[in-house]
PDB file of N, CA and C in Angstrom:
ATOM      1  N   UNK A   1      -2.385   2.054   7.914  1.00  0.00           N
ATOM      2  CA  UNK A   1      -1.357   1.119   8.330  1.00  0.00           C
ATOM      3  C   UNK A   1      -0.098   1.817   8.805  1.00  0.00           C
ATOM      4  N   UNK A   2       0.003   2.804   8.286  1.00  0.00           N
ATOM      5  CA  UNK A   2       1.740   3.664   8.715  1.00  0.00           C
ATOM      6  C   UNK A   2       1.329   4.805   9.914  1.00  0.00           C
ATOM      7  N   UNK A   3       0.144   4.523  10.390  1.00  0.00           N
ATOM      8  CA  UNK A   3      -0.122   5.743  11.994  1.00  0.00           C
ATOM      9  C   UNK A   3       0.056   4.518  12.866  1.00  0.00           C
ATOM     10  N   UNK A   4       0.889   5.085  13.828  1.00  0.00           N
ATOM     11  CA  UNK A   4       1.566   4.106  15.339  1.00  0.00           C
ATOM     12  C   UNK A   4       0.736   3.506  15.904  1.00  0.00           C
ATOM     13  N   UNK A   5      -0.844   3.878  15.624  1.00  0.00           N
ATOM     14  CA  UNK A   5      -1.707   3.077  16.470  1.00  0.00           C
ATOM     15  C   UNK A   5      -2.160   1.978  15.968  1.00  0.00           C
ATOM     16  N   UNK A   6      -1.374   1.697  14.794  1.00  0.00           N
ATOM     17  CA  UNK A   6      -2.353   0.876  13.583  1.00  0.00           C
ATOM     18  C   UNK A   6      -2.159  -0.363  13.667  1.00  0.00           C
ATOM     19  N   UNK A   7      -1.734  -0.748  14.758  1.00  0.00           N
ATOM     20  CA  UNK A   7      -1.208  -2.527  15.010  1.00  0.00           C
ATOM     21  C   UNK A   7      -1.835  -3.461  14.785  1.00  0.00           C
ATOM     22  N   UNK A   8      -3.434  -3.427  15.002  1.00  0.00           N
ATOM     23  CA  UNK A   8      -4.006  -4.316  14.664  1.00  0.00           C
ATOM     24  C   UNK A   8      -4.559  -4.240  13.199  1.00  0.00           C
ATOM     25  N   UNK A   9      -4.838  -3.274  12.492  1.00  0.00           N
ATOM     26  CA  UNK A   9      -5.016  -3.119  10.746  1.00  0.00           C
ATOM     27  C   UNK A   9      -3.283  -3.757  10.633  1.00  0.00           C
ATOM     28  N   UNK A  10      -2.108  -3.286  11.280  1.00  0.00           N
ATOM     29  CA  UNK A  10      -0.887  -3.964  10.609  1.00  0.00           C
ATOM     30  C   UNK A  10      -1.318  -6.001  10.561  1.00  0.00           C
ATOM     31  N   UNK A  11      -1.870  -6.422  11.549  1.00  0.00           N
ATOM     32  CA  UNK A  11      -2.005  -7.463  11.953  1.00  0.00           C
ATOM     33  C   UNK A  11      -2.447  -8.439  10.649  1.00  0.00           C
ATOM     34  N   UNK A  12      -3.962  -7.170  10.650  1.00  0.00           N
ATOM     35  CA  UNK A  12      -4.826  -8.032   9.540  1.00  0.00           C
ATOM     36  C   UNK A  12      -4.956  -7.518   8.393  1.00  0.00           C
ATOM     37  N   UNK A  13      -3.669  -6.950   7.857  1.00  0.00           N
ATOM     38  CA  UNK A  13      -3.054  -6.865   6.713  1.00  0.00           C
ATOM     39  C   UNK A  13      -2.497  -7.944   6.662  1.00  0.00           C
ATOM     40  N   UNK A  14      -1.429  -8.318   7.117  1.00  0.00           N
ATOM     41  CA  UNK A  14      -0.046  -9.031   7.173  1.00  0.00           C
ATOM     42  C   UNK A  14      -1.115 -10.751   6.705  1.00  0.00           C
ATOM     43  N   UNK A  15      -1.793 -10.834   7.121  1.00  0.00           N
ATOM     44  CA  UNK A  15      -2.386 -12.147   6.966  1.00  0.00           C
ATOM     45  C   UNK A  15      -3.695 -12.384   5.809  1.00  0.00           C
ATOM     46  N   UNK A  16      -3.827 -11.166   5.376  1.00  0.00           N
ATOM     47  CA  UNK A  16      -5.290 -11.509   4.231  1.00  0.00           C
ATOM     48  C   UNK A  16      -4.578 -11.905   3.210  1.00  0.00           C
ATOM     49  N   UNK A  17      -4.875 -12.526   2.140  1.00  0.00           N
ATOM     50  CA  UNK A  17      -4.462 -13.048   1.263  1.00  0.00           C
ATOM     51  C   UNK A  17      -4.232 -11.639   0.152  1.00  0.00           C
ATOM     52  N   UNK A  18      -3.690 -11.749  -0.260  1.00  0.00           N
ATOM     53  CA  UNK A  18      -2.138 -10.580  -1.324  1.00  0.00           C
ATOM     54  C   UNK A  18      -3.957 -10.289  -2.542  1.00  0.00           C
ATOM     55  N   UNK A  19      -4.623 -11.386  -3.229  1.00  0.00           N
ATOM     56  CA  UNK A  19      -5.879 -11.107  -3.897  1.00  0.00           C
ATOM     57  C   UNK A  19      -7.184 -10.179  -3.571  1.00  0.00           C
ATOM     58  N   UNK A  20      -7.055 -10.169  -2.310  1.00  0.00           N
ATOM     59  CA  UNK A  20      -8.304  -9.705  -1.709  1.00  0.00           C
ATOM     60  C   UNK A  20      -7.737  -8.000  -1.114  1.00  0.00           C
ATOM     61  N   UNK A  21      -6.253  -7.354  -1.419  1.00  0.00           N
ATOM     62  CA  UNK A  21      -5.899  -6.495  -0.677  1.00  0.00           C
ATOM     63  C   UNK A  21      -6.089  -5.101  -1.979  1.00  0.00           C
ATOM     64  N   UNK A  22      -6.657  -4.235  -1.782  1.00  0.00           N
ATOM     65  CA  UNK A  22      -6.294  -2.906  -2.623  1.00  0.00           C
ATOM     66  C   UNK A  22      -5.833  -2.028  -2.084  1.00  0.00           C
ATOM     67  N   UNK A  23      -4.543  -1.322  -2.321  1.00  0.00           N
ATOM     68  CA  UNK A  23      -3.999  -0.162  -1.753  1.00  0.00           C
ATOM     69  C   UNK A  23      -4.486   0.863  -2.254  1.00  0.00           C
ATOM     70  N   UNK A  24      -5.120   1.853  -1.568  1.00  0.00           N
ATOM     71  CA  UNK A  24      -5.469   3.026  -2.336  1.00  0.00           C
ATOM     72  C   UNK A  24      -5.725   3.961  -1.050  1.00  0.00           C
ATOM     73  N   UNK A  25      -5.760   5.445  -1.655  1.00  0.00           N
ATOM     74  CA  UNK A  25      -5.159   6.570  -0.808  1.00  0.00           C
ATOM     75  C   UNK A  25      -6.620   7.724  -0.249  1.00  0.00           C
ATOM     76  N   UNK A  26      -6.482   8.238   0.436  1.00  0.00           N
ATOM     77  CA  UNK A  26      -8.129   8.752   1.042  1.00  0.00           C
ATOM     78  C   UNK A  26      -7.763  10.383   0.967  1.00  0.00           C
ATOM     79  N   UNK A  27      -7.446  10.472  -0.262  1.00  0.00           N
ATOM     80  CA  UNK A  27      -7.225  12.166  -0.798  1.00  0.00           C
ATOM     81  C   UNK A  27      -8.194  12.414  -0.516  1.00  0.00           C
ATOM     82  N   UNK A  28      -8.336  13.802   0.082  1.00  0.00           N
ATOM     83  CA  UNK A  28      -7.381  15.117  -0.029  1.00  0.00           C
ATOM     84  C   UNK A  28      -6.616  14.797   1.688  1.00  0.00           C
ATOM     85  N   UNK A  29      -7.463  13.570   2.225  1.00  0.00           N
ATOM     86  CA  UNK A  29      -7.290  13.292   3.770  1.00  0.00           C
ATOM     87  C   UNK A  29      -6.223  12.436   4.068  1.00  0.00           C
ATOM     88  N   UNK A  30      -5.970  12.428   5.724  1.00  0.00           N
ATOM     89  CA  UNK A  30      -5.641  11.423   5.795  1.00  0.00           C
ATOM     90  C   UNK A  30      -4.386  10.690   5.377  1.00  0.00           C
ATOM     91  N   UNK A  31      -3.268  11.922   5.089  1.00  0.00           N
ATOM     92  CA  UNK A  31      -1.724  11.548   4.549  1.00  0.00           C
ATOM     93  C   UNK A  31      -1.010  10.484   5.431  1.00  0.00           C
ATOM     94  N   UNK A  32      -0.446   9.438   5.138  1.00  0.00           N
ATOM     95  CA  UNK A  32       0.139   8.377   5.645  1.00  0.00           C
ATOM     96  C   UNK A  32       1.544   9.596   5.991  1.00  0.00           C
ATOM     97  N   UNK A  33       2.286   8.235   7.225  1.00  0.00           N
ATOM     98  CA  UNK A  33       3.591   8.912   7.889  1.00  0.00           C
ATOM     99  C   UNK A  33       4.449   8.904   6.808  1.00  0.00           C
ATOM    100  N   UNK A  34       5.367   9.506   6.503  1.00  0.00           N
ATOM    101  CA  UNK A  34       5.752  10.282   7.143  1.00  0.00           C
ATOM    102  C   UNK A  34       5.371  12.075   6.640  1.00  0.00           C
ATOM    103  N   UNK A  35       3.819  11.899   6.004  1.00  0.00           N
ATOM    104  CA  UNK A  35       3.181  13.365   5.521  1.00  0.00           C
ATOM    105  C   UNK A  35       2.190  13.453   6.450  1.00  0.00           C
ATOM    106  N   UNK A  36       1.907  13.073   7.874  1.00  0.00           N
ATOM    107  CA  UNK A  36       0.902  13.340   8.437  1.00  0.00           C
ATOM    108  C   UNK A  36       0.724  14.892   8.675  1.00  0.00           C
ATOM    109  N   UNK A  37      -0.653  15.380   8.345  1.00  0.00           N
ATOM    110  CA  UNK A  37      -0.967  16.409   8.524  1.00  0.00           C
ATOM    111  C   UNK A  37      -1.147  17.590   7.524  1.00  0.00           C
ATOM    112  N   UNK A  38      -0.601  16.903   6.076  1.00  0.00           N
ATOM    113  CA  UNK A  38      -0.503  17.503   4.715  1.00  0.00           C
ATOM    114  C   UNK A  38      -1.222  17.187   4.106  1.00  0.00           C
ATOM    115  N   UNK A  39      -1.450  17.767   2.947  1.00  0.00           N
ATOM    116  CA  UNK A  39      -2.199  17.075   1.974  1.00  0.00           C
ATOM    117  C   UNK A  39      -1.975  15.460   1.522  1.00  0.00           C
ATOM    118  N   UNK A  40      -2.835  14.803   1.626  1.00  0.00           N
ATOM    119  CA  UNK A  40      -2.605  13.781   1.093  1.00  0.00           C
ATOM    120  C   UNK A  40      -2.426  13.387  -0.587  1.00  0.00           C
ATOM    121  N   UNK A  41      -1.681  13.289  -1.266  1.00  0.00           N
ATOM    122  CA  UNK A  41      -1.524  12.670  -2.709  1.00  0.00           C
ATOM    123  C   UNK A  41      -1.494  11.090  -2.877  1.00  0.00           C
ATOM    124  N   UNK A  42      -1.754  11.528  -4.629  1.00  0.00           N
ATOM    125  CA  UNK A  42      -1.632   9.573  -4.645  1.00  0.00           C
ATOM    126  C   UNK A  42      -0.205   8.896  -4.800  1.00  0.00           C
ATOM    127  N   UNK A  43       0.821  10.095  -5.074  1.00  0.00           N
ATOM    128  CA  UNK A  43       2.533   9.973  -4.934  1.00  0.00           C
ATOM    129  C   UNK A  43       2.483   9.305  -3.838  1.00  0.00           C
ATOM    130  N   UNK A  44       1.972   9.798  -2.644  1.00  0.00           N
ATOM    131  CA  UNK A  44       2.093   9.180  -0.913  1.00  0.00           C
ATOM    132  C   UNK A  44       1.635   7.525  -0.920  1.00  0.00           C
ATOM    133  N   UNK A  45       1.087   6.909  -1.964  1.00  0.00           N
ATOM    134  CA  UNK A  45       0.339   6.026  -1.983  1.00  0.00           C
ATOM    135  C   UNK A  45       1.917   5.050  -1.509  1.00  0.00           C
ATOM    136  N   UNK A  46       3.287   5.255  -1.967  1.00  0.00           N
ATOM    137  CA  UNK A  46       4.245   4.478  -1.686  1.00  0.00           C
ATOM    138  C   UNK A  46       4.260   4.177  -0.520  1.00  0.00           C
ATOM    139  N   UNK A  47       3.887   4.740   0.628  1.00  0.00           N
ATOM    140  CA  UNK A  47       4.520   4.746   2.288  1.00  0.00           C
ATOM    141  C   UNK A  47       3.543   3.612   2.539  1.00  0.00           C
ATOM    142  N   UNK A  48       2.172   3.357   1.868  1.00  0.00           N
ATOM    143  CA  UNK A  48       1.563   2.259   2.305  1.00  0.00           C
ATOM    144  C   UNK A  48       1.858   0.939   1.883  1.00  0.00           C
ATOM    145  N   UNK A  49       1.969   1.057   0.540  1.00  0.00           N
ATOM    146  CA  UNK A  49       2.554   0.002  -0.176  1.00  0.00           C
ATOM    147  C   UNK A  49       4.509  -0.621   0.339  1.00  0.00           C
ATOM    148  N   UNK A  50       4.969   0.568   0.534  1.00  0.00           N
ATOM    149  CA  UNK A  50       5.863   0.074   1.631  1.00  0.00           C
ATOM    150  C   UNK A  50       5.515  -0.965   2.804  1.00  0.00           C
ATOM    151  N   UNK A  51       4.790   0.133   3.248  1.00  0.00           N
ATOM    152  CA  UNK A  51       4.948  -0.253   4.914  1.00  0.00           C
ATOM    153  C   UNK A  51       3.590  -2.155   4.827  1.00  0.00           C
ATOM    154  N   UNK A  52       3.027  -2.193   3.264  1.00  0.00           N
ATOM    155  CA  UNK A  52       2.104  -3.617   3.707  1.00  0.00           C
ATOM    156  C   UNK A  52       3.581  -4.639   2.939  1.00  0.00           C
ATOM    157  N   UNK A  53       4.500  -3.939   1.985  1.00  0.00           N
ATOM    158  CA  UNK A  53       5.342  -4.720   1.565  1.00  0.00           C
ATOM    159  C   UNK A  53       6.098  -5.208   2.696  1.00  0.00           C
ATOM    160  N   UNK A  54       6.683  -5.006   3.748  1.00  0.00           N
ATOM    161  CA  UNK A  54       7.655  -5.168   4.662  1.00  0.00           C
ATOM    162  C   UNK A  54       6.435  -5.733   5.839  1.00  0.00           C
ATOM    163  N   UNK A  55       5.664  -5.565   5.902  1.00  0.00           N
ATOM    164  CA  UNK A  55       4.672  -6.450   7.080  1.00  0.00           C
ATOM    165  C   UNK A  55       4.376  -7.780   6.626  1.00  0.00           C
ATOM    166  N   UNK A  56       4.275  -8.127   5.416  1.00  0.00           N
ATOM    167  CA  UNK A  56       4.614  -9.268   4.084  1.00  0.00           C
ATOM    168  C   UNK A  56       5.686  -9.907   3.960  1.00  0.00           C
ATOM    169  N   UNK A  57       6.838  -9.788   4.156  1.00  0.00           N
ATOM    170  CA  UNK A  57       8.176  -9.952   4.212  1.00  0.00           C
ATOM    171  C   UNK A  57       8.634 -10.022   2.432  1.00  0.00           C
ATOM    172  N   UNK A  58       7.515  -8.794   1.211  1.00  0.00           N
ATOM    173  CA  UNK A  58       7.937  -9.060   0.348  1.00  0.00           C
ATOM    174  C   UNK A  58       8.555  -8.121  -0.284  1.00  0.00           C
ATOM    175  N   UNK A  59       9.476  -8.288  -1.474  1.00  0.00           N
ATOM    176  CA  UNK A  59      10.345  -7.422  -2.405  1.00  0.00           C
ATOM    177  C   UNK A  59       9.590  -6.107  -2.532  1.00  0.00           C
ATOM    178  N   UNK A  60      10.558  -5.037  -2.710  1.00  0.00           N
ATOM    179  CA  UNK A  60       9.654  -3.555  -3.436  1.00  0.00           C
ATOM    180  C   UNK A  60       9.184  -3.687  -4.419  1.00  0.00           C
ATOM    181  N   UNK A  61       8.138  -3.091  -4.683  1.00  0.00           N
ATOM    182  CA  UNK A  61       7.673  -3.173  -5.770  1.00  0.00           C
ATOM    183  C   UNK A  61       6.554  -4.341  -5.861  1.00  0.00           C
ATOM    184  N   UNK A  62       5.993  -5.312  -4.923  1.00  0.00           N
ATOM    185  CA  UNK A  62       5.274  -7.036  -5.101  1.00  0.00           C
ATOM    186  C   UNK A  62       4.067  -5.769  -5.122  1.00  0.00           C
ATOM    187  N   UNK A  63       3.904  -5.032  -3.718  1.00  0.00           N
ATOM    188  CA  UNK A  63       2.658  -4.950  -3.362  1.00  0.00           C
ATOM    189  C   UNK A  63       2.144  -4.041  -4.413  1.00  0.00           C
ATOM    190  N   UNK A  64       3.007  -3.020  -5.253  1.00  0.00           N
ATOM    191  CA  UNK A  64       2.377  -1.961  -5.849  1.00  0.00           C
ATOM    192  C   UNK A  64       2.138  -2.691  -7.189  1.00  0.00           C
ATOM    193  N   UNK A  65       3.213  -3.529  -7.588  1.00  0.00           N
ATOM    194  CA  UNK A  65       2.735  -4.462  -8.740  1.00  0.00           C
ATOM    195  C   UNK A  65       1.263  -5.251  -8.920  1.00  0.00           C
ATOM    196  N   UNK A  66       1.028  -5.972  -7.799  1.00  0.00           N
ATOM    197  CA  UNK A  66      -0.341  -6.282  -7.155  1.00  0.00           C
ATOM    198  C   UNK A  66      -1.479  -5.610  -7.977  1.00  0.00           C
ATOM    199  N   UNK A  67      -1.285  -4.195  -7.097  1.00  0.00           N
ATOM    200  CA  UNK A  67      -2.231  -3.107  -7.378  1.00  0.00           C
ATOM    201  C   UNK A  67      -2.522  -2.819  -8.741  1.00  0.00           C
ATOM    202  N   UNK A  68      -1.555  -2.759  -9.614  1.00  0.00           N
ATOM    203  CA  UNK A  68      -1.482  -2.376 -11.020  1.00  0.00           C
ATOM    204  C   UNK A  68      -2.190  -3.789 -11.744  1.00  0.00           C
ATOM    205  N   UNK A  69      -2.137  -5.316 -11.559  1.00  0.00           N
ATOM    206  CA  UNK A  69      -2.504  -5.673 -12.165  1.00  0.00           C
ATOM    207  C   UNK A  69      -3.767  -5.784 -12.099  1.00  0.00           C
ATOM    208  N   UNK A  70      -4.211  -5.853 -10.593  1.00  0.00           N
ATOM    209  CA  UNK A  70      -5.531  -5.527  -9.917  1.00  0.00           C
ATOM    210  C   UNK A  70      -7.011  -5.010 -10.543  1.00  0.00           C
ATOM    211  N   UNK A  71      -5.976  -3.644 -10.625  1.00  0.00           N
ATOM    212  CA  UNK A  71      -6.816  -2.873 -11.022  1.00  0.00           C
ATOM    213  C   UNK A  71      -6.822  -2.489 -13.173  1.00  0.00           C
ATOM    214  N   UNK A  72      -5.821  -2.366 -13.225  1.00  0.00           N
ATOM    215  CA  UNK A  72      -5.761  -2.436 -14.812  1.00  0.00           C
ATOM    216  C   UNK A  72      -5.210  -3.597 -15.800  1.00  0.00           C
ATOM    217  N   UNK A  73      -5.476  -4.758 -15.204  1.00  0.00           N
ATOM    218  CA  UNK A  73      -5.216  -5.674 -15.680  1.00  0.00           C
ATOM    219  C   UNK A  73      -3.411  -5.504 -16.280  1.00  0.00           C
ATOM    220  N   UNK A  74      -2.742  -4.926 -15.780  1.00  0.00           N
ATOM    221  CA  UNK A  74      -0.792  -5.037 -15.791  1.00  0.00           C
ATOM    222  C   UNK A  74      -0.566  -6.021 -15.214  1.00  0.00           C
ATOM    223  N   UNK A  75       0.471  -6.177 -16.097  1.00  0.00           N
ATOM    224  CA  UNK A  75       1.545  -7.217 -15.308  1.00  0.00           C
ATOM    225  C   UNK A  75       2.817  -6.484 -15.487  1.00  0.00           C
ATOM    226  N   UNK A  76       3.768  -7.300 -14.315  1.00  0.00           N
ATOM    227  CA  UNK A  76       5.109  -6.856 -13.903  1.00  0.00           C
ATOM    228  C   UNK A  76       5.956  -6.756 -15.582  1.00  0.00           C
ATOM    229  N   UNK A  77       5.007  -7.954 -16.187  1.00  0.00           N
ATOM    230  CA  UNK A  77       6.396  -8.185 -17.655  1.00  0.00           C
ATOM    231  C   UNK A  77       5.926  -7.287 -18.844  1.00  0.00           C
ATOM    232  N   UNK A  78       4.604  -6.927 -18.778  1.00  0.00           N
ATOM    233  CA  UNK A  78       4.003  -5.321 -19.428  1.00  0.00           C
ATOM    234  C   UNK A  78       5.057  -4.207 -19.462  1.00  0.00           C
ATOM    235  N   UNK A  79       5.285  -4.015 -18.459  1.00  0.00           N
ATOM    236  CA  UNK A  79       6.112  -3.169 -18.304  1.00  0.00           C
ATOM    237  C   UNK A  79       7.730  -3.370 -18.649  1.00  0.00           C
ATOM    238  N   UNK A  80       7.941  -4.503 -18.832  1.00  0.00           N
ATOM    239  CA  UNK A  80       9.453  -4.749 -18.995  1.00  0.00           C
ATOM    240  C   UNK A  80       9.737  -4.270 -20.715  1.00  0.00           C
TER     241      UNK A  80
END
């Protein structure tokens, strides 16, 4: 989603439903902007979760929260 050509994955991101979306990172490959060409980490995992938060029009933190409950059953108030 964060390489310039990615308009149409931006597209049909922006519209799948927030349940059906997993962010996750294609280590050791494949570093999102602004690490293109480096190693990829799962630290980098932010630039995506950014860049689907703001194609969303939602708060920091919705999309990676998402992910966390997603996948390990978290919630935002777990953590509080």
């Amino acid at each position: 989603m964060t390489f310039p050509k990615s308009d149409a994955l931006r597209e049909v991101a922006a519209q799948v439903p927030m349940e059906r979306i997993l962010i996750e990172t294609d280590c050791p490959y494949l570093s999102p902007v602004p690490w293109r060409g480096k190693r990829n980490e799962p630290a980098q995992l932010t630039a995506t979760a950014n860049t689907l938060r703001q194609l969303r029009g939602e708060t920091a933190g919705t999309a990676a929260a998402h992910n966390a409950e997603l996948l390990f059953g978290l919630s935002a108030a777990a953590g509080a």
